[in-house]
C-alpha atoms as a PDB file:
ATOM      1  CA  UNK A   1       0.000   0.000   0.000  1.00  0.00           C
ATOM      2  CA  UNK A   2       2.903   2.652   1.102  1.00  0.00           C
ATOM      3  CA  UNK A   3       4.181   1.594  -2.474  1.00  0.00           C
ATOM      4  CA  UNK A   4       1.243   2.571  -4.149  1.00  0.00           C
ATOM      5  CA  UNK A   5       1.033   5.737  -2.782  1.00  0.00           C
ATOM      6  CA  UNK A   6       4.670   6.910  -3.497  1.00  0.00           C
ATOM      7  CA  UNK A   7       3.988   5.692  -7.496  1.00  0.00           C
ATOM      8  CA  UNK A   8       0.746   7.803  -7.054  1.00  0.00           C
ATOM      9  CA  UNK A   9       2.570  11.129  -5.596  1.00  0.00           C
ATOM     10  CA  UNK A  10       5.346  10.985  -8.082  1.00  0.00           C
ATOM     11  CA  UNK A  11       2.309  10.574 -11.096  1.00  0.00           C
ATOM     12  CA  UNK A  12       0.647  13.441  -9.328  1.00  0.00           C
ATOM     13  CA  UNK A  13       3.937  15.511  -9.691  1.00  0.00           C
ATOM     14  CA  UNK A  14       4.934  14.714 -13.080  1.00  0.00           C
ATOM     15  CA  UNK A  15       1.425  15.522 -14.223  1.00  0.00           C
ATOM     16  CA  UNK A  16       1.244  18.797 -12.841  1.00  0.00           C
ATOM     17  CA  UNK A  17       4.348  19.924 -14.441  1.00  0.00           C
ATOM     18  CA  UNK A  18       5.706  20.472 -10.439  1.00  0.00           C
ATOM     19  CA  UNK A  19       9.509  19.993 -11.319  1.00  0.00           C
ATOM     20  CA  UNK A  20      10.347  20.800  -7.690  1.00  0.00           C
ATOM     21  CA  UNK A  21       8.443  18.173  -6.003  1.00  0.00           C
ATOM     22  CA  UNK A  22       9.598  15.679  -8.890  1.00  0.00           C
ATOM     23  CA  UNK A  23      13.388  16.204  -7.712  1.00  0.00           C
ATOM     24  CA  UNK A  24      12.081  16.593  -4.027  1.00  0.00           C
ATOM     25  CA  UNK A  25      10.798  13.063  -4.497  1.00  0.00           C
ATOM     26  CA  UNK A  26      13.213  11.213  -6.757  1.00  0.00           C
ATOM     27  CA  UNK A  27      16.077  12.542  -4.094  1.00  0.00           C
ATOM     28  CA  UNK A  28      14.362  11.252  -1.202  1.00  0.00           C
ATOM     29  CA  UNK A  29      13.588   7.879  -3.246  1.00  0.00           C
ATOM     30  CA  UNK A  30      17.822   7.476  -3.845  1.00  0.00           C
ATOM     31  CA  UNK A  31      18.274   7.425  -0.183  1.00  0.00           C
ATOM     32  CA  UNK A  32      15.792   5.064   1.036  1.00  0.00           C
ATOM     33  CA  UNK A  33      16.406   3.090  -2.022  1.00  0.00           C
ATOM     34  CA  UNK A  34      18.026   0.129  -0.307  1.00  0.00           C
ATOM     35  CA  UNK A  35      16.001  -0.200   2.534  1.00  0.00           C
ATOM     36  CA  UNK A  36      13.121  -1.452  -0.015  1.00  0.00           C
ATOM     37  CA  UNK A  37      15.981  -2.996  -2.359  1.00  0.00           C
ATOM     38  CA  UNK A  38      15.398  -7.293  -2.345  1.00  0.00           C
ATOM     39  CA  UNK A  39      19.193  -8.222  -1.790  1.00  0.00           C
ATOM     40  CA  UNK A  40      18.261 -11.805  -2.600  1.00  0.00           C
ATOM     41  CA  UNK A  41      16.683 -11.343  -5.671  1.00  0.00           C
ATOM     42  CA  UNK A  42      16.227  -8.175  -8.351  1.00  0.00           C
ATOM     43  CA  UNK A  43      16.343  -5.295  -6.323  1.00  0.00           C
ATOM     44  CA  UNK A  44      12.955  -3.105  -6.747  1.00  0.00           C
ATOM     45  CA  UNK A  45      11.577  -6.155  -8.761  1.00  0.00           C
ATOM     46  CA  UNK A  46      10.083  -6.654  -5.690  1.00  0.00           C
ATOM     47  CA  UNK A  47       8.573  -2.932  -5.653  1.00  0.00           C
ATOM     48  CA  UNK A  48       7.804  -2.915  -9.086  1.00  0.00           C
ATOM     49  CA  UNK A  49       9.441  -4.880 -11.875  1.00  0.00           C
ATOM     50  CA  UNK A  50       8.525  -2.031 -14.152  1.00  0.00           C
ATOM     51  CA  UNK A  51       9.462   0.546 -12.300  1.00  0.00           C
ATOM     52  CA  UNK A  52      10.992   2.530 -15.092  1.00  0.00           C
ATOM     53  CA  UNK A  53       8.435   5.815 -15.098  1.00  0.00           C
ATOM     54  CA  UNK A  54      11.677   7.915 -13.725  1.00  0.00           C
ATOM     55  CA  UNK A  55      14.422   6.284 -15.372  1.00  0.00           C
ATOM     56  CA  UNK A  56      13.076   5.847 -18.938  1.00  0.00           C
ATOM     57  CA  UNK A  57      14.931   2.258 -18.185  1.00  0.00           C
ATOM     58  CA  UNK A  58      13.951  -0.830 -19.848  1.00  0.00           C
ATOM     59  CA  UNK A  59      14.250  -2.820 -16.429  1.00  0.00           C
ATOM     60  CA  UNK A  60      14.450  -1.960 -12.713  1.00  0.00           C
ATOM     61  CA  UNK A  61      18.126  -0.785 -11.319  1.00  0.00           C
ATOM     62  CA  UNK A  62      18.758  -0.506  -8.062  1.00  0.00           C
ATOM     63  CA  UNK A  63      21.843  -0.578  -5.323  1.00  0.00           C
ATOM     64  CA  UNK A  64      21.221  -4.535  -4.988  1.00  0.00           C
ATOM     65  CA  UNK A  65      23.147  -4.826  -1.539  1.00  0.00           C
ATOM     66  CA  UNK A  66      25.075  -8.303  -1.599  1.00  0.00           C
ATOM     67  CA  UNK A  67      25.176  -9.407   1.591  1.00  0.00           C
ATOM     68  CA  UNK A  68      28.555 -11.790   0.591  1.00  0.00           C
ATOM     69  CA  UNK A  69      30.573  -8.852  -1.132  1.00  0.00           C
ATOM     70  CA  UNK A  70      30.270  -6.254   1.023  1.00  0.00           C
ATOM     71  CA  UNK A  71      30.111  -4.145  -2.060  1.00  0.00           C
ATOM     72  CA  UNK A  72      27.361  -2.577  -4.497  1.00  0.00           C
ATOM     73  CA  UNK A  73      26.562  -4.846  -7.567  1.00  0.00           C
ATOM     74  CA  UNK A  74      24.347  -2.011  -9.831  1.00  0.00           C
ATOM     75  CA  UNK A  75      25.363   1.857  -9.060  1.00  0.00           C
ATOM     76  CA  UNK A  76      22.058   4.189  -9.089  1.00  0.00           C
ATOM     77  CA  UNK A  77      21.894   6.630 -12.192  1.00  0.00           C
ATOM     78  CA  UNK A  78      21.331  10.215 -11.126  1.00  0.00           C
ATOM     79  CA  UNK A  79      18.626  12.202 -13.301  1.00  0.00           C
ATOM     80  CA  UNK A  80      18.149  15.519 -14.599  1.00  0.00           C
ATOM     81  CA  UNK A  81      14.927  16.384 -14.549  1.00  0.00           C
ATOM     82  CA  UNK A  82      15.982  19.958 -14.945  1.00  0.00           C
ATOM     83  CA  UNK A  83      14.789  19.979 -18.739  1.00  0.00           C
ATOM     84  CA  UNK A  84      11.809  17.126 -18.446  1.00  0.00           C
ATOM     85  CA  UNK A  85       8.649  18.333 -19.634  1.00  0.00           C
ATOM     86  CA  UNK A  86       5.674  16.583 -18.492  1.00  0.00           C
ATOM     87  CA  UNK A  87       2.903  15.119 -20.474  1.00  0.00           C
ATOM     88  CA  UNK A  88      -0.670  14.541 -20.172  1.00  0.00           C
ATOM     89  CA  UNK A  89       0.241  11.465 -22.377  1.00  0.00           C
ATOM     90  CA  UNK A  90       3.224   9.669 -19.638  1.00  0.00           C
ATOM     91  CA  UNK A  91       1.847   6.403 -18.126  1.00  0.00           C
ATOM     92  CA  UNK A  92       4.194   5.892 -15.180  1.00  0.00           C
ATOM     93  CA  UNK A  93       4.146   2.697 -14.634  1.00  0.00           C
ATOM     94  CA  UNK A  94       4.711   1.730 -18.489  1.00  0.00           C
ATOM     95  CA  UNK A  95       6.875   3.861 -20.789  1.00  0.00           C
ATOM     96  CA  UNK A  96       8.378   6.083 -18.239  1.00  0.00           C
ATOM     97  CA  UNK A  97       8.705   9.714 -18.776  1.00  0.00           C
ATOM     98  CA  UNK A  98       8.199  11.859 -21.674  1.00  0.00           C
ATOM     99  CA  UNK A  99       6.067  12.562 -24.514  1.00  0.00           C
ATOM    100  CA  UNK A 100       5.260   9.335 -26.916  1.00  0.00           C
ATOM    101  CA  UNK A 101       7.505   8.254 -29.069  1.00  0.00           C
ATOM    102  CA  UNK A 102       8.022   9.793 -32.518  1.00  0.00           C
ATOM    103  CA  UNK A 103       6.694   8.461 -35.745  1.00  0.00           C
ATOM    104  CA  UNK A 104       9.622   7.473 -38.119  1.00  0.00           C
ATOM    105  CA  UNK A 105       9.669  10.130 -40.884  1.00  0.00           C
ATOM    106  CA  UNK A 106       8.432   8.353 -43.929  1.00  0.00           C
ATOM    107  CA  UNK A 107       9.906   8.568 -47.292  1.00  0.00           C
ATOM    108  CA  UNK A 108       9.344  10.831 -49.589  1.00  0.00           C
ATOM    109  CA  UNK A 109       8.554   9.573 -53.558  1.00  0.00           C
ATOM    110  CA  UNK A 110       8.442  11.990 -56.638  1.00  0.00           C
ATOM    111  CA  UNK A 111       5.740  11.079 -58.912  1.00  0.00           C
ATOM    112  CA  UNK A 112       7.241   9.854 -61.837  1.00  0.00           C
ATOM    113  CA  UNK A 113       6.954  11.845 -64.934  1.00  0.00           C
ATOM    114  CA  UNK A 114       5.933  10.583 -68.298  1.00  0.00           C
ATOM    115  CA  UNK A 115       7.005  11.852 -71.945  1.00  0.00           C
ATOM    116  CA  UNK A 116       4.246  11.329 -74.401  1.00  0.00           C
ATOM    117  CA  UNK A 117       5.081  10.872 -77.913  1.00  0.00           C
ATOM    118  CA  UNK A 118       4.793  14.165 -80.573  1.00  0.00           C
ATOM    119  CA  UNK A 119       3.270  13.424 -83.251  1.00  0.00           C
ATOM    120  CA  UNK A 120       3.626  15.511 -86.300  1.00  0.00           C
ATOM    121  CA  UNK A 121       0.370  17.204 -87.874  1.00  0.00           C
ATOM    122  CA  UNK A 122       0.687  17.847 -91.542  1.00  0.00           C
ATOM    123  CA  UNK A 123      -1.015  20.695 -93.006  1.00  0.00           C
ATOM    124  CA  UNK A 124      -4.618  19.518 -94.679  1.00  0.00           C
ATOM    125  CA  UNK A 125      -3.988  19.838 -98.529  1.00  0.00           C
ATOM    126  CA  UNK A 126      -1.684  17.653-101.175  1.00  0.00           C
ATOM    127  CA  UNK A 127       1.415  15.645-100.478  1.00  0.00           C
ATOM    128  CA  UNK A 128       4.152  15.321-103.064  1.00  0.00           C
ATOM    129  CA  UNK A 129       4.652  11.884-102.460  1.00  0.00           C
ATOM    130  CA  UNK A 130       0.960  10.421-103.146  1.00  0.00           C
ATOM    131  CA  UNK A 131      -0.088  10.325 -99.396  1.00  0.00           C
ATOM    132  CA  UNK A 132      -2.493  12.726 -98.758  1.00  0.00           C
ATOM    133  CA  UNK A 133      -5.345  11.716 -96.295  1.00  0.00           C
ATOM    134  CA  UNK A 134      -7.441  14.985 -95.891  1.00  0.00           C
ATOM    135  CA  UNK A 135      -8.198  17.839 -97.167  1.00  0.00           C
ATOM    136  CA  UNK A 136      -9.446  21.431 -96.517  1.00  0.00           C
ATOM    137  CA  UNK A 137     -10.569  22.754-100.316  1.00  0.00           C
ATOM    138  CA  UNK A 138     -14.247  22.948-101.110  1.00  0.00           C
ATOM    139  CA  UNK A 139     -15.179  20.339-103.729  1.00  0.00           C
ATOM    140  CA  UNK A 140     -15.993  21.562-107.028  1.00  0.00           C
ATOM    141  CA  UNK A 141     -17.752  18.485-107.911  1.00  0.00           C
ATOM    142  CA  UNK A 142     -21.319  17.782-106.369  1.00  0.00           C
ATOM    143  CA  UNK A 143     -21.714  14.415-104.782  1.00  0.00           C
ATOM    144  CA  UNK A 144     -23.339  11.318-106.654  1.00  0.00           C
ATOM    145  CA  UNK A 145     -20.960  11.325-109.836  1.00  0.00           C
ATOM    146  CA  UNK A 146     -18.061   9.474-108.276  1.00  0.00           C
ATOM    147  CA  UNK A 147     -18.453   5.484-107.335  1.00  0.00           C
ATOM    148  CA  UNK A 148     -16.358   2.568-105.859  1.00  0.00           C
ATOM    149  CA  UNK A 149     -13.067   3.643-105.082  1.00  0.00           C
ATOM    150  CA  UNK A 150     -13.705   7.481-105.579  1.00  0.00           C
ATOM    151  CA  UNK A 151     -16.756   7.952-103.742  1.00  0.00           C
ATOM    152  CA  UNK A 152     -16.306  10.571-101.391  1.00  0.00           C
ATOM    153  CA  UNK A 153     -13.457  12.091-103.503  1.00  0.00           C
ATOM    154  CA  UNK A 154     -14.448  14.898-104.506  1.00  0.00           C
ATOM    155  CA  UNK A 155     -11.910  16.925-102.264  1.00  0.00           C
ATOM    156  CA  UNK A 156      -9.271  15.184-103.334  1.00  0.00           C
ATOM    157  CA  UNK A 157      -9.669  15.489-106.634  1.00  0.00           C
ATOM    158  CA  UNK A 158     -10.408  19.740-106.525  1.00  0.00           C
ATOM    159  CA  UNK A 159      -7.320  19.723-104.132  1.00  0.00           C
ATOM    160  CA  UNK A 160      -4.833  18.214-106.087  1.00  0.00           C
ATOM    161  CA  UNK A 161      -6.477  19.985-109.560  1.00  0.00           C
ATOM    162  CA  UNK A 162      -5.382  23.183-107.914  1.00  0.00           C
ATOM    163  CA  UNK A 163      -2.031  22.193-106.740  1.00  0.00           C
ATOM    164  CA  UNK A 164      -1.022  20.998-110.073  1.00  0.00           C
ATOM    165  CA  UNK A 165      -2.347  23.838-112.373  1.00  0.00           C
ATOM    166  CA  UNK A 166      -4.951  20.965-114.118  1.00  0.00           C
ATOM    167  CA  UNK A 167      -8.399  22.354-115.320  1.00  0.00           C
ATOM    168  CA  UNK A 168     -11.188  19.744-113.204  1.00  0.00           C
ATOM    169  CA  UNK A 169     -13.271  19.351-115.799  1.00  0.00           C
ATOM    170  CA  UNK A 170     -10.650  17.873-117.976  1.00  0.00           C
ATOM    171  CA  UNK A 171      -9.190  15.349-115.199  1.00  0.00           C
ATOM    172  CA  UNK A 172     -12.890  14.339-114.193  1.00  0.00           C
ATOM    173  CA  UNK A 173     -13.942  13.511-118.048  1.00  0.00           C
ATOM    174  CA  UNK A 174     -10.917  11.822-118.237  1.00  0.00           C
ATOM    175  CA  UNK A 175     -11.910   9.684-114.945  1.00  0.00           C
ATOM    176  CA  UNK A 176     -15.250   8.942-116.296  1.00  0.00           C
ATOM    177  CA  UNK A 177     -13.843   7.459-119.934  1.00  0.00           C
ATOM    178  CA  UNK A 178     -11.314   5.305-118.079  1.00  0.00           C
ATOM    179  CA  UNK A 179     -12.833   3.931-115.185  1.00  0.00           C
ATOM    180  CA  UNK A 180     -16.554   4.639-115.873  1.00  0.00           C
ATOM    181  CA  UNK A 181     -16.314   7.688-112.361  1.00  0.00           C
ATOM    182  CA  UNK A 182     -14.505   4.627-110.380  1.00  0.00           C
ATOM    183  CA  UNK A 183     -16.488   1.474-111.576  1.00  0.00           C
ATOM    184  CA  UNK A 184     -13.786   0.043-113.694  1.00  0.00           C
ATOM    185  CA  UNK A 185     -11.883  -3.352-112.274  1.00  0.00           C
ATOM    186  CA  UNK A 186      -8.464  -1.073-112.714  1.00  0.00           C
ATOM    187  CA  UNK A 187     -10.978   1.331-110.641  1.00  0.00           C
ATOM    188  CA  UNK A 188      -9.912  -1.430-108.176  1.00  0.00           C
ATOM    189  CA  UNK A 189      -6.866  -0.595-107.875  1.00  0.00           C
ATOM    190  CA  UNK A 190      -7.013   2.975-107.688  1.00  0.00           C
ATOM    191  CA  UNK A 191      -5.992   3.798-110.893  1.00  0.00           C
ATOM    192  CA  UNK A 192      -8.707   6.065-112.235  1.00  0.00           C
ATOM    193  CA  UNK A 193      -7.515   7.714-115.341  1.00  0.00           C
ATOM    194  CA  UNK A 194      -5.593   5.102-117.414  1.00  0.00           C
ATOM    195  CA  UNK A 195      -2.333   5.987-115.991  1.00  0.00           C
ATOM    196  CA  UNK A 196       0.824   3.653-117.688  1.00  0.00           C
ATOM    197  CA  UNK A 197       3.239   3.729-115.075  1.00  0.00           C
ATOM    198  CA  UNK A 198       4.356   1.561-112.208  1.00  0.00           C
ATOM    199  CA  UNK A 199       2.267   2.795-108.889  1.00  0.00           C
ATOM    200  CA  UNK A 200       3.599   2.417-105.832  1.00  0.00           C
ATOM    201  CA  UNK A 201       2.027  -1.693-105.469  1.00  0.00           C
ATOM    202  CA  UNK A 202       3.562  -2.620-108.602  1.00  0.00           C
ATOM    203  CA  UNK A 203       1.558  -2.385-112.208  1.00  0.00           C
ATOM    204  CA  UNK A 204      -0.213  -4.999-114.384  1.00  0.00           C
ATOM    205  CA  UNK A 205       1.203  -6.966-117.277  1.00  0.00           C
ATOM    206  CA  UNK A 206      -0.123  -3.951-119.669  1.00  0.00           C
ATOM    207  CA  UNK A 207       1.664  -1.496-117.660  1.00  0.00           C
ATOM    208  CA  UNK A 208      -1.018   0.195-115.650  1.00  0.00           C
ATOM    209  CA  UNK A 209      -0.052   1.323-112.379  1.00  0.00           C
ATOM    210  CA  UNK A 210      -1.326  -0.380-109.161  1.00  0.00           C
ATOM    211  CA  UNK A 211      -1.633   1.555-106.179  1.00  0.00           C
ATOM    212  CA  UNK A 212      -2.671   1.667-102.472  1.00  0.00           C
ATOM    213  CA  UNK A 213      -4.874   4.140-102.175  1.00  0.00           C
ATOM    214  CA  UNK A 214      -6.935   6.928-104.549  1.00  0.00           C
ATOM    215  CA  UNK A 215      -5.934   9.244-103.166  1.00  0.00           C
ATOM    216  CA  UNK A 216      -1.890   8.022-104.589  1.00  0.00           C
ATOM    217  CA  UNK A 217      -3.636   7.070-107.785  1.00  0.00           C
ATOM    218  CA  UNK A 218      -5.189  10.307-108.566  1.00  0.00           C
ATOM    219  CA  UNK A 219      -2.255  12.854-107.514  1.00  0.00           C
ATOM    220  CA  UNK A 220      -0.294  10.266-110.139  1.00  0.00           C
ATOM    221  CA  UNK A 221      -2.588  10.512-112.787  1.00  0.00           C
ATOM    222  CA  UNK A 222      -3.295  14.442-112.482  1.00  0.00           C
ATOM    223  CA  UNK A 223       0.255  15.142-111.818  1.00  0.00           C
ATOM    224  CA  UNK A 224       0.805  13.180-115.008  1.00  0.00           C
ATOM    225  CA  UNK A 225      -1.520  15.323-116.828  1.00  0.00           C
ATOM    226  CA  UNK A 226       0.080  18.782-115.736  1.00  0.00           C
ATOM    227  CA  UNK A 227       3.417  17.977-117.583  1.00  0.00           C
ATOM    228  CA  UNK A 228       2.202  17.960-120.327  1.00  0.00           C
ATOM    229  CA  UNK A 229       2.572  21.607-121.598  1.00  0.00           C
ATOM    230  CA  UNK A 230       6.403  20.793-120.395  1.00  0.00           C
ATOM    231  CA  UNK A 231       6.752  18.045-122.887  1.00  0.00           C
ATOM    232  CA  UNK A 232       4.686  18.656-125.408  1.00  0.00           C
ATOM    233  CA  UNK A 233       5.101  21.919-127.747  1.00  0.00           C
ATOM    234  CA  UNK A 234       1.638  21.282-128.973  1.00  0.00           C
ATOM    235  CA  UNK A 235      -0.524  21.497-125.231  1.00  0.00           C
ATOM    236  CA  UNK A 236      -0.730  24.659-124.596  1.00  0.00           C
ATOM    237  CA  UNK A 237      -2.075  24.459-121.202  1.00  0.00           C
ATOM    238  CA  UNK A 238      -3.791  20.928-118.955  1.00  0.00           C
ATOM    239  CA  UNK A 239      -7.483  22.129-120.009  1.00  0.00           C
ATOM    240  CA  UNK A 240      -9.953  21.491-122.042  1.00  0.00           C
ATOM    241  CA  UNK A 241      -9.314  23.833-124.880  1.00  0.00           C
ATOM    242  CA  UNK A 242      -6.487  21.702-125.437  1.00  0.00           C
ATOM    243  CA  UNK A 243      -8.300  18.596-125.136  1.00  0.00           C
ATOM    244  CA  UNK A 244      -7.468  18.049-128.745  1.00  0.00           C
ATOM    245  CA  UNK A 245      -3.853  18.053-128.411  1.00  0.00           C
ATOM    246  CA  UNK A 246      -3.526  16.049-125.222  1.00  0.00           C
ATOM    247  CA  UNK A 247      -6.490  13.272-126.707  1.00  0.00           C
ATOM    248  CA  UNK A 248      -3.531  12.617-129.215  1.00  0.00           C
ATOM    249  CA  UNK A 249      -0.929  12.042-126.766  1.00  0.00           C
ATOM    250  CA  UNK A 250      -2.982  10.729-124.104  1.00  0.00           C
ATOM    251  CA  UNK A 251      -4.137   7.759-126.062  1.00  0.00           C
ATOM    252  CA  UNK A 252      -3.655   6.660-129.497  1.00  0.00           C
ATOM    253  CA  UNK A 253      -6.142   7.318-132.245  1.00  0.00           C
ATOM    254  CA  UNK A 254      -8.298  10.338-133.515  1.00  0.00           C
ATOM    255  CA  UNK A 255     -11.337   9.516-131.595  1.00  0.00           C
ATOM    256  CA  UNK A 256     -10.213  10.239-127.578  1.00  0.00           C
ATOM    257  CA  UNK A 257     -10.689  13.704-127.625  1.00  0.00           C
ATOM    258  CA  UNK A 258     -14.325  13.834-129.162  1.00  0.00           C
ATOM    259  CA  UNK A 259     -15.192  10.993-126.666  1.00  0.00           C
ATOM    260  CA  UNK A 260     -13.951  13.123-123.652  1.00  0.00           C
ATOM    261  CA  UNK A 261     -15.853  15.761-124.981  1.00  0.00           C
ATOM    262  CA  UNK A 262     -18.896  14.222-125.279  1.00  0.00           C
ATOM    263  CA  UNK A 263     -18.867  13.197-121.346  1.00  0.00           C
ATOM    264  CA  UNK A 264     -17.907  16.044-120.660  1.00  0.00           C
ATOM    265  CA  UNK A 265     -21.261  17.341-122.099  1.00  0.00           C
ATOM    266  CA  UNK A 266     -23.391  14.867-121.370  1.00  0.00           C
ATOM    267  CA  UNK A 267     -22.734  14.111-117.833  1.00  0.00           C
ATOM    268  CA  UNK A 268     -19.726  16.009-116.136  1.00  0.00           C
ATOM    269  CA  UNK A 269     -20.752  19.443-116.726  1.00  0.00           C
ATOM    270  CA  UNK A 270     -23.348  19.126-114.703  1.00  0.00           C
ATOM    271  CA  UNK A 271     -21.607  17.625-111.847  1.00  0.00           C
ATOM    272  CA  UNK A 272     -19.438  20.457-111.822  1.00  0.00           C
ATOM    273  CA  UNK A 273     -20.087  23.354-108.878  1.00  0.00           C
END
C-alpha cells in the first residue's frame, strides 16, 4: 500500500508539471532506495518490476546490496529532470517519462513523370509523295458522280487539280472514260484515269499502275496530266481547250478527244459546282 502511494505522488507531480516536487521526491527515493531494495533477488523487482516511469529504463536498477561482497553490484543513475517536460500522455508505470515516441519520418517519392510521344500534324492539302489523307478545299464536284473507289473524292480530286495547275473538268472527263467515275476493275486498284506507269504496289502486265490508295492514284494521274505543256510543244495548257492536243498524246487514235468531250457534255458538266 505505502508503495502505491509513493507511485501515485510521483504521477501526481509529473502531471502537474511540479519539477520541484519531482526532484524533491526522486532525491528522497535514492536514499531510502536500499532499505526497499530485495538483496536476494532483483532489487525493486520486488517494488515494481517495471518501475521505469523515472528512469526511462527498460528494467528496474537498483543498489542490490550483496550481503557476501560487502560491495554494491548495480550503481544508481542520477537524473536531470531539470529539462523534463511533463505530459498529459506519460503512463508511469509503463513507458516512463516523456512525450510518446516519434513516428519514423516516412519517405518521400516523386511522382514519376511521363514523356508522351509528338506526333507531327501535316497541313490539310496535297502531299508530293501520293499520301495525302485529308483535305481542306471545297469540292468543285457535287456528290453522286463518283463510285467505288472514288466515292467521297471529290476533295481530293479539286485539291490536287489546284495544286497541279490541271483544269477539273478535264481530269474528271478523263476519270469517267477510263474507269466509268470509279467502276472500272483497274478502278480497283485505284488507278482512275488510265495511268501507264508503275504505282507504288507494282503495275499490271499492260503497264497500268497499281496503287494503295486513290488518293496516290489520282495525284499520279493528275500530276501526269500537268506535264504535259512541259513536254509537249503542242498542249498549250492541262485544259480542255487543249483537249485536242492532249487526246492525241494521251491515247492513241483520232477519236479520244471527241469521246472526252462528249462526257464532258453529257454528264460532267453538270456535276461540276
Amino acid at each position: 500500500m505505502k508503495n502505491m502511494q509513493l507511485l501515485y505522488t510521483f504521477y501526481l507531480y509529473i502531471n502537474t508539471g511540479d519539477i520541484k516536487g519531482i526532484k524533491m521526491f526522486v532525491a528522497s527515493f535514492q536514499q531510502n532506495l536500499n532499505y526497499i531494495s530485495n538483496p536476494f533477488a532483483m532489487g525493486l523487482m520486488s517494488v515494481n518490476p517495471r518501475l521505469d516511469f523515472f528512469s526511462g529504463l527498460a528494467a528496474a536498477t537498483s543498489p542490490m546490496s550483496n550481503p557476501f561482497m560487502n560491495s554494491s553490484i548495480f550503481t544508481v543513475p542520477t537524473f536531470n529532470f531539470s529539462n523534463v517536460t511533463p505530459s498529459v500522455y506519460t503512463n508511469p508505470f509503463a513507458m516512463g517519462i516523456g512525450a510518446l515516441p516519434t513516428m519514423p519520418v516516412l519517405p518521400t517519392f516523386q511522382m514519376p513523370t511521363f514523356a508522351f510521344p509528338s506526333f507531327k500534324v501535316e497541313s490539310q492539302g496535297v502531299s508530293n509523295n501520293y499520301g495525302v489523307e485529308k483535305y481542306t478545299t471545297a469540292s468543285k464536284i457535287k456528290p453522286g458522280l463518283l463510285k467505288g473507289n472514288l466515292k467521297g473524292k471529290e476533295g481530293v480530286i479539286t485539291a490536287l487539280c489546284e495544286k497541279y495547275g490541271v483544269d477539273i473538268a478535264l481530269v474528271v472527263s478523263i476519270i469517267g472514260q477510263e474507269s466509268g467515275f470509279g467502276k472500272s476493275r483497274l478502278a480497283q486498284h485505284n488507278n482512275f484515269m488510265g495511268y501507264r506507269a508503275k504505282g507504288d504496289l507494282g503495275k499490271s502486265a499492260k503497264g497500268f499502275g497499281y496503287f494503295s490508295t486513290p488518293e496516290k492514284g489520282l495525284e499520279a494521274g493528275i500530276q501526269n496530266i500537268a506535264k504535259y505543256p512541259e513536254r509537249y510543244a503542242s498542249v498549250k495548257k492541262a485544259d480542255m481547250n487543249n483537249i485536242d492536243s492532249i487526246g492525241k498524246i494521251y491515247c492513241e487514235g483520232s477519236t479520244y478527244a471527241n469521246s472526252i468531250k462528249n462526257i464532258y457534255n453529257t454528264t460532267v458538266k453538270s456535276y461540276l459546282a
